[in-house]
N, C-alpha and C. Protein backbone atom coordinates (compact mmCIF):
# COMPACT_ATOMS: atom_id res chain seq x y z
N UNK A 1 -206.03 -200.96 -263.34
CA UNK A 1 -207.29 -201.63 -263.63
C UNK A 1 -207.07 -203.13 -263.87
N UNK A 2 -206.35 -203.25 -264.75
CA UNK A 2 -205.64 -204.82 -264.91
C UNK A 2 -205.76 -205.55 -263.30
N UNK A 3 -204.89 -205.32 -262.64
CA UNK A 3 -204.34 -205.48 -261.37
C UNK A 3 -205.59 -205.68 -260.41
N UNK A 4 -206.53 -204.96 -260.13
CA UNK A 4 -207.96 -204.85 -259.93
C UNK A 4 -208.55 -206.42 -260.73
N UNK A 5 -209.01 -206.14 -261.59
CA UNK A 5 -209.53 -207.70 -262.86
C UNK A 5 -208.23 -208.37 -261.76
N UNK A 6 -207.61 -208.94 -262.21
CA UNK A 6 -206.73 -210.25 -261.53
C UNK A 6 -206.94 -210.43 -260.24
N UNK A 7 -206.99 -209.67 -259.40
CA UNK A 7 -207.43 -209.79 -258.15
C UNK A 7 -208.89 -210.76 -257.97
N UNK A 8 -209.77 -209.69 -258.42
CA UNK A 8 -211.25 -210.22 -258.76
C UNK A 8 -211.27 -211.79 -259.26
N UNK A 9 -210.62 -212.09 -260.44
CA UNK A 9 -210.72 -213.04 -261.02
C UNK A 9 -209.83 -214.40 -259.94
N UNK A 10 -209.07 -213.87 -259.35
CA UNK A 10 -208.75 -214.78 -258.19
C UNK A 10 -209.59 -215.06 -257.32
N UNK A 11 -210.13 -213.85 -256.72
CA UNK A 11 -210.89 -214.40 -255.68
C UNK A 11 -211.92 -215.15 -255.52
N UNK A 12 -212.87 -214.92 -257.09
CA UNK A 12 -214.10 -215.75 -257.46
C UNK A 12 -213.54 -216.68 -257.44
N UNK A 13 -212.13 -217.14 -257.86
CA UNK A 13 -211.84 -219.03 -258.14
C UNK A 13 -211.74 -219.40 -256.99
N UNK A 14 -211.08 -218.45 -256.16
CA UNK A 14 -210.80 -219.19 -254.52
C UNK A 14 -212.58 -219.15 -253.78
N UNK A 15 -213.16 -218.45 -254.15
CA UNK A 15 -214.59 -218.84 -253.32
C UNK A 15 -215.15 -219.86 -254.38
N UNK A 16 -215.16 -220.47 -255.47
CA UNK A 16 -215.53 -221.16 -255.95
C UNK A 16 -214.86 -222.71 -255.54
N UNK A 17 -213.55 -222.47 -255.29
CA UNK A 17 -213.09 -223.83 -254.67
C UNK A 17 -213.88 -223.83 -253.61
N UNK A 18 -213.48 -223.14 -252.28
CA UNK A 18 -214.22 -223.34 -251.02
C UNK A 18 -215.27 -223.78 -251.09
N UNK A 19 -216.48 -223.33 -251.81
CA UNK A 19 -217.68 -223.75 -251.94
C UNK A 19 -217.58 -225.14 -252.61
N UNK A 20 -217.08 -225.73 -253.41
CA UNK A 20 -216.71 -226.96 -253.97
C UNK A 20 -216.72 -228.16 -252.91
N UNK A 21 -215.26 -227.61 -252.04
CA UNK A 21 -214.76 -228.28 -251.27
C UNK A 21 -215.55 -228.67 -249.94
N UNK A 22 -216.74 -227.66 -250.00
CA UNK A 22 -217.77 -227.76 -248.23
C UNK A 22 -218.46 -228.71 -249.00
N UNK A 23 -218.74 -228.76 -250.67
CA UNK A 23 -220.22 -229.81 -251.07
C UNK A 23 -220.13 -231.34 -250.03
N UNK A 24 -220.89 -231.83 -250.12
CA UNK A 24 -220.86 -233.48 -249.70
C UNK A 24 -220.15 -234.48 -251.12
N UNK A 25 -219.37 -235.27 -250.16
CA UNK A 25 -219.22 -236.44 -251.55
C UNK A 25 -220.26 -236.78 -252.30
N UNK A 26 -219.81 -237.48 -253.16
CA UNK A 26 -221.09 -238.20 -254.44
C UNK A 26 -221.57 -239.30 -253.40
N UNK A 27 -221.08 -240.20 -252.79
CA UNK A 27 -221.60 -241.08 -252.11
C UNK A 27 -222.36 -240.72 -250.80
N UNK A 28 -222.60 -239.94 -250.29
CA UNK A 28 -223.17 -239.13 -249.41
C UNK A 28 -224.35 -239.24 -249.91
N UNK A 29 -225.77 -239.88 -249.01
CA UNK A 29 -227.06 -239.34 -249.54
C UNK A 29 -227.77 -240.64 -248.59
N UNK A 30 -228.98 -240.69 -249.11
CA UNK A 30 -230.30 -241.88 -249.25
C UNK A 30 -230.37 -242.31 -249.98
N UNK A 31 -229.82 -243.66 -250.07
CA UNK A 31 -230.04 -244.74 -251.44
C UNK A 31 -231.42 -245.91 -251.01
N UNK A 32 -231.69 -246.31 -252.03
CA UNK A 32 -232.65 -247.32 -252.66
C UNK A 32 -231.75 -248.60 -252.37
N UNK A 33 -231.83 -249.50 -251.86
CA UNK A 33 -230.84 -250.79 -251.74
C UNK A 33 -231.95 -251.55 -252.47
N UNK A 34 -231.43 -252.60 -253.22
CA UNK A 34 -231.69 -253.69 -254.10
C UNK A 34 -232.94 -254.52 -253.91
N UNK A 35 -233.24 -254.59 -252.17
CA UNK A 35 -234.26 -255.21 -251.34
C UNK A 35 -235.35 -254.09 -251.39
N UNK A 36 -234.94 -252.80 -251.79
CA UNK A 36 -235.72 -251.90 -251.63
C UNK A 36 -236.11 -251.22 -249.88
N UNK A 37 -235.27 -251.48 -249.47
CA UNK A 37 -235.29 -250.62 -248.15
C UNK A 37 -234.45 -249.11 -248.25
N UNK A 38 -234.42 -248.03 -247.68
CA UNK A 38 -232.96 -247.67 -247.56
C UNK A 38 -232.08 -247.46 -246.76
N UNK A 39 -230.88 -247.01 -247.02
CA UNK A 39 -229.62 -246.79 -246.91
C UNK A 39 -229.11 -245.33 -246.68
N UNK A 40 -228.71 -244.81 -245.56
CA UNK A 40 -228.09 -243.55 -245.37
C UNK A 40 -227.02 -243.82 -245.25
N UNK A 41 -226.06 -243.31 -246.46
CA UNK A 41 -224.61 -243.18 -246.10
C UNK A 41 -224.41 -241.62 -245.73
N UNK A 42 -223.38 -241.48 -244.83
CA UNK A 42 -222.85 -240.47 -244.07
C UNK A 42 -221.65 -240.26 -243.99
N UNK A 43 -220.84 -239.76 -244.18
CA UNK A 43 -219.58 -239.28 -243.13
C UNK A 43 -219.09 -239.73 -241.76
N UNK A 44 -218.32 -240.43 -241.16
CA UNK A 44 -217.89 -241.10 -240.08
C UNK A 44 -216.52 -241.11 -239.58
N UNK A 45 -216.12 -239.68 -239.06
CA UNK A 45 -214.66 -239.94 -238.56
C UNK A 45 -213.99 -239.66 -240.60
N UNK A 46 -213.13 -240.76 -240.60
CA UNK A 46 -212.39 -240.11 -242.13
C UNK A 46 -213.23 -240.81 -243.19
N UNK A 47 -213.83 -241.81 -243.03
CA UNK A 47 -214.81 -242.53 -243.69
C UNK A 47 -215.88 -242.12 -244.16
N UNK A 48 -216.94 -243.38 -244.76
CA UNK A 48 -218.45 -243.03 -244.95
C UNK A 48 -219.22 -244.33 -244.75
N UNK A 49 -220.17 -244.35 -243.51
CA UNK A 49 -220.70 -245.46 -242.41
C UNK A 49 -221.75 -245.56 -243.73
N UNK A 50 -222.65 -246.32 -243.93
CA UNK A 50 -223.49 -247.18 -244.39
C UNK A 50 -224.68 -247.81 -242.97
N UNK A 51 -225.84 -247.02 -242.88
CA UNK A 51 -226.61 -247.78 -242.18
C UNK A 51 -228.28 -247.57 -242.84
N UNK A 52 -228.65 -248.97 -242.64
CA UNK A 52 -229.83 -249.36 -243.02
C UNK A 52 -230.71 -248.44 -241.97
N UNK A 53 -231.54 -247.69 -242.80
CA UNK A 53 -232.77 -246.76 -241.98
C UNK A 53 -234.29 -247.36 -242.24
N UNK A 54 -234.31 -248.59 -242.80
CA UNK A 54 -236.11 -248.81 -243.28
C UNK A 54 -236.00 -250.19 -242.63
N UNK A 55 -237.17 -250.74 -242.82
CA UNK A 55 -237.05 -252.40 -243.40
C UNK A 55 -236.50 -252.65 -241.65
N UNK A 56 -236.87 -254.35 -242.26
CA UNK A 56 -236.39 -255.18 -241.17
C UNK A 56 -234.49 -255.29 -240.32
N UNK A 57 -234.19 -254.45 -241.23
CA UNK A 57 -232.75 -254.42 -240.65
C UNK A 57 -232.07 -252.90 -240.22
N UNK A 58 -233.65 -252.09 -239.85
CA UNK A 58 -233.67 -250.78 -239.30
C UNK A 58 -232.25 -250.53 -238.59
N UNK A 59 -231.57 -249.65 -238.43
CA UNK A 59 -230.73 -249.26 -237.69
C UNK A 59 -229.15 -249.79 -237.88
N UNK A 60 -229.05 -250.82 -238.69
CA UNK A 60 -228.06 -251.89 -238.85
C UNK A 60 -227.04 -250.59 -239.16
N UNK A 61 -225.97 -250.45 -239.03
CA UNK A 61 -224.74 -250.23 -240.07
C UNK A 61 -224.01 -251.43 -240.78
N UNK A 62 -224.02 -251.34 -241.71
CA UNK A 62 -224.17 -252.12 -242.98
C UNK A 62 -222.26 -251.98 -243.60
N UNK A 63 -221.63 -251.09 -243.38
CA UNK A 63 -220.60 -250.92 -244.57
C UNK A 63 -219.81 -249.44 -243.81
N UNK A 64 -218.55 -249.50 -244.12
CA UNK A 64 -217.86 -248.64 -243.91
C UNK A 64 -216.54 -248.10 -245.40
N UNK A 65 -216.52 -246.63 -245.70
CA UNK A 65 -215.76 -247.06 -247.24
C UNK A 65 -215.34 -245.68 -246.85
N UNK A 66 -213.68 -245.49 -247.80
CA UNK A 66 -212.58 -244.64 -247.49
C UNK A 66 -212.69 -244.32 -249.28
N UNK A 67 -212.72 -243.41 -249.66
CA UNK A 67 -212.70 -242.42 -251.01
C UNK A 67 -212.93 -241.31 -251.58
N UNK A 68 -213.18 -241.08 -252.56
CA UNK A 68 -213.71 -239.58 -252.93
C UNK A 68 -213.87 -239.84 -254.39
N UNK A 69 -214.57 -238.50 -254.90
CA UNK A 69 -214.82 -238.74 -256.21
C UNK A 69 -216.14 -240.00 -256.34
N UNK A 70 -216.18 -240.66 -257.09
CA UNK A 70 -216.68 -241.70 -257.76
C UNK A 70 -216.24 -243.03 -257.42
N UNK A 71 -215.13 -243.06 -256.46
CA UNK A 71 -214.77 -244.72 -256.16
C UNK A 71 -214.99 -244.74 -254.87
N UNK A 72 -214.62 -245.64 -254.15
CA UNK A 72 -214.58 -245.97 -252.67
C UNK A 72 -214.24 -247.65 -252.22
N UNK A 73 -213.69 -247.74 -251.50
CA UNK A 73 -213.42 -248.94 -250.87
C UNK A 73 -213.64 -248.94 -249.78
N UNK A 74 -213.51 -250.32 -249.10
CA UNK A 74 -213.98 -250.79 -247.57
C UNK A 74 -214.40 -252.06 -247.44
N UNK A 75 -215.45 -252.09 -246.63
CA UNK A 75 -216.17 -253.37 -245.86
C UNK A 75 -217.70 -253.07 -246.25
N UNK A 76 -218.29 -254.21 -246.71
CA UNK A 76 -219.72 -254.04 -246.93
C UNK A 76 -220.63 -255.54 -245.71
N UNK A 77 -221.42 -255.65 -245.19
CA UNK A 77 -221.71 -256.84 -244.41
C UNK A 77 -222.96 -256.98 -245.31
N UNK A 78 -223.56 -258.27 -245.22
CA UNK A 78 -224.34 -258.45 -245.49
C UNK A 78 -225.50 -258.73 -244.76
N UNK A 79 -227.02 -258.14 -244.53
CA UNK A 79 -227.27 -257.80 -243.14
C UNK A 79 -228.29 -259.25 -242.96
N UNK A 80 -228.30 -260.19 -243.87
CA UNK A 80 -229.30 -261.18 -243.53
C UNK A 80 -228.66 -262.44 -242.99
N UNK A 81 -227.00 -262.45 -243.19
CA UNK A 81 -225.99 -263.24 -242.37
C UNK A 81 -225.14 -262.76 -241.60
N UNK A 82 -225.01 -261.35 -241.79
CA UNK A 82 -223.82 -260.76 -241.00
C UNK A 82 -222.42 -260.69 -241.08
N UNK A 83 -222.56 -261.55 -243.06
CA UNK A 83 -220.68 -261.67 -243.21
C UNK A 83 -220.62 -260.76 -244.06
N UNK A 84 -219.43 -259.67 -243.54
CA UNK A 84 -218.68 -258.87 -244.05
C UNK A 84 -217.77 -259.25 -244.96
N UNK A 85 -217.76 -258.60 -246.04
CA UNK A 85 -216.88 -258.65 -247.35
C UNK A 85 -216.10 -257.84 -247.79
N UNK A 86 -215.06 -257.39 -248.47
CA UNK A 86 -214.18 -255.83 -248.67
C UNK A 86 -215.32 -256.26 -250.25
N UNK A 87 -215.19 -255.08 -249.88
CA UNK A 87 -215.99 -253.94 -251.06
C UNK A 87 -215.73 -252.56 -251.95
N UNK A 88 -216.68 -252.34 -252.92
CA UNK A 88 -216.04 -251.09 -253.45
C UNK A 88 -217.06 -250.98 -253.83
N UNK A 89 -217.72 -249.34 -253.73
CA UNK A 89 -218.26 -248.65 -254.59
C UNK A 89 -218.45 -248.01 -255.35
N UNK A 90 -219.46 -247.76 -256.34
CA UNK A 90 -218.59 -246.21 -257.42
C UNK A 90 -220.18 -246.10 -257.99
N UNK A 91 -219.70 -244.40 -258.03
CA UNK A 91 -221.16 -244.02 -258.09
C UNK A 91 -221.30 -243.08 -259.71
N UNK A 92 -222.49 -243.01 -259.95
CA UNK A 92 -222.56 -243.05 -261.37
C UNK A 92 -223.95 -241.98 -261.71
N UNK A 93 -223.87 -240.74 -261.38
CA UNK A 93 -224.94 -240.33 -261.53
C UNK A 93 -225.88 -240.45 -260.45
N UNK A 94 -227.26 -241.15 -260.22
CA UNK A 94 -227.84 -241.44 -259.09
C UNK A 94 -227.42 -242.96 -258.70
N UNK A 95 -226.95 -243.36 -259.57
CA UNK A 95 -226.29 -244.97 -258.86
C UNK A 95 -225.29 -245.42 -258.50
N UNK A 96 -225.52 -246.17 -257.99
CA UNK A 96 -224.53 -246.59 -256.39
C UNK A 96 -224.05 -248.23 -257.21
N UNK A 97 -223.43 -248.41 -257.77
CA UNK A 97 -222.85 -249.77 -257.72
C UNK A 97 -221.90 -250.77 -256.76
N UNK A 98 -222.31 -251.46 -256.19
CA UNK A 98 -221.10 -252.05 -254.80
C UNK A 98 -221.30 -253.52 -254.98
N UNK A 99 -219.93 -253.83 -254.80
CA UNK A 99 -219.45 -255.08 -255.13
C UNK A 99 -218.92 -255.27 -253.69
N UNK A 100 -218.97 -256.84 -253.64
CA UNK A 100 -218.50 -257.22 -252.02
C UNK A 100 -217.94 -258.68 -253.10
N UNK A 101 -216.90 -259.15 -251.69
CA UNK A 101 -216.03 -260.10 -252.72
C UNK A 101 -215.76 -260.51 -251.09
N UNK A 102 -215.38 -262.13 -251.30
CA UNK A 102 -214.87 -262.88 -250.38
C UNK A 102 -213.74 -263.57 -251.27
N UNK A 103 -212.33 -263.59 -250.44
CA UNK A 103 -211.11 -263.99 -250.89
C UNK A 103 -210.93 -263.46 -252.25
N UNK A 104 -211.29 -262.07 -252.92
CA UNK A 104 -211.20 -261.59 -253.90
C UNK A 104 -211.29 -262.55 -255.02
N UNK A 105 -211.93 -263.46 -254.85
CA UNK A 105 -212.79 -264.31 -256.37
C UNK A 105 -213.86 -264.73 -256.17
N UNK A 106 -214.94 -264.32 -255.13
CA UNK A 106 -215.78 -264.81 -255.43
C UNK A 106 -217.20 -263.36 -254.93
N UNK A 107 -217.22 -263.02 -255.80
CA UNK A 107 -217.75 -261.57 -255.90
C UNK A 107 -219.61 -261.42 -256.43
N UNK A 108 -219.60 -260.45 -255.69
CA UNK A 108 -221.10 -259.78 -256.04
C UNK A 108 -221.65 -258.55 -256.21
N UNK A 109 -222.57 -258.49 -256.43
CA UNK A 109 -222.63 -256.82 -257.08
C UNK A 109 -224.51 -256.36 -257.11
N UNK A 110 -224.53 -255.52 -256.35
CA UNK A 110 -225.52 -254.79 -256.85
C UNK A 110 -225.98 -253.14 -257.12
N UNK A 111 -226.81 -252.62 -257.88
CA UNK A 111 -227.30 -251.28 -257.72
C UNK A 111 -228.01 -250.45 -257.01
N UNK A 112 -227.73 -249.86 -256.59
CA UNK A 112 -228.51 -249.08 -255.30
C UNK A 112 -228.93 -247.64 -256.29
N UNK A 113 -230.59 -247.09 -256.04
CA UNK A 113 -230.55 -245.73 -256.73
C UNK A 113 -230.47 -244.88 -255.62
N UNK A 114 -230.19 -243.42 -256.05
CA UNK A 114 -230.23 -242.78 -255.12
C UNK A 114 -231.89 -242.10 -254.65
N UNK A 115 -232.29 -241.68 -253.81
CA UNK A 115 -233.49 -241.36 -253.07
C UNK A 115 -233.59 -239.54 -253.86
């Protein structure tokens, strides 16, 4: 009976990982961008693409970022000049915080909510 229980109690943890492991990242979703348009981040190859779906900069891809969990790094552009910055995001509940930095001192930051 023991032997039985341990079995059981394994297998729920191993279908509980699996199911874990299929969820989507935290950064995965429809965000609110700062301008108030939004933002579908996705999955891309090993990444997660960033493209503008509303607003005047419909269709743009915006940002590309390599992470998991709550952080992320990459490239963020900025879509009203077109200069790309390395960036990082980290997400916080429904918010999206991302910082873009040129020559790593001269930095910016805003909140994105999630949709």
């Amino acid at each position: 009976m023991m032997k039985f229980a341990a079995i059981a109690a394994a297998a729920m943890f191993l279908g509980g990982v699996s199911a874990a492991s299929a969820a989507p990242a935290p950064i995965v979703g429809n965000w609110t961008t700062a301008s108030g348009e939004t933002a579908k981040i996705a999955a891309c190859g090993g990444a997660y693409c960033t493209t503008i779906v509303t607003g005047k900069h419909k269709g743009k891809r915006i940002g590309q970022m390599s992470g998991s969990g709550a952080n992320y790094s990459g490239e963020i552009t900025d879509p009203n000049n077109g200069k790309t910055y390395e960036g990082t995001a980290k997400v916080s509940g429904n918010s999206l915080r991302l910082t873009g930095c040129a020559l790593k001192i001269f930095c910016r930051s805003q909140t994105w909510t999630r949709k």
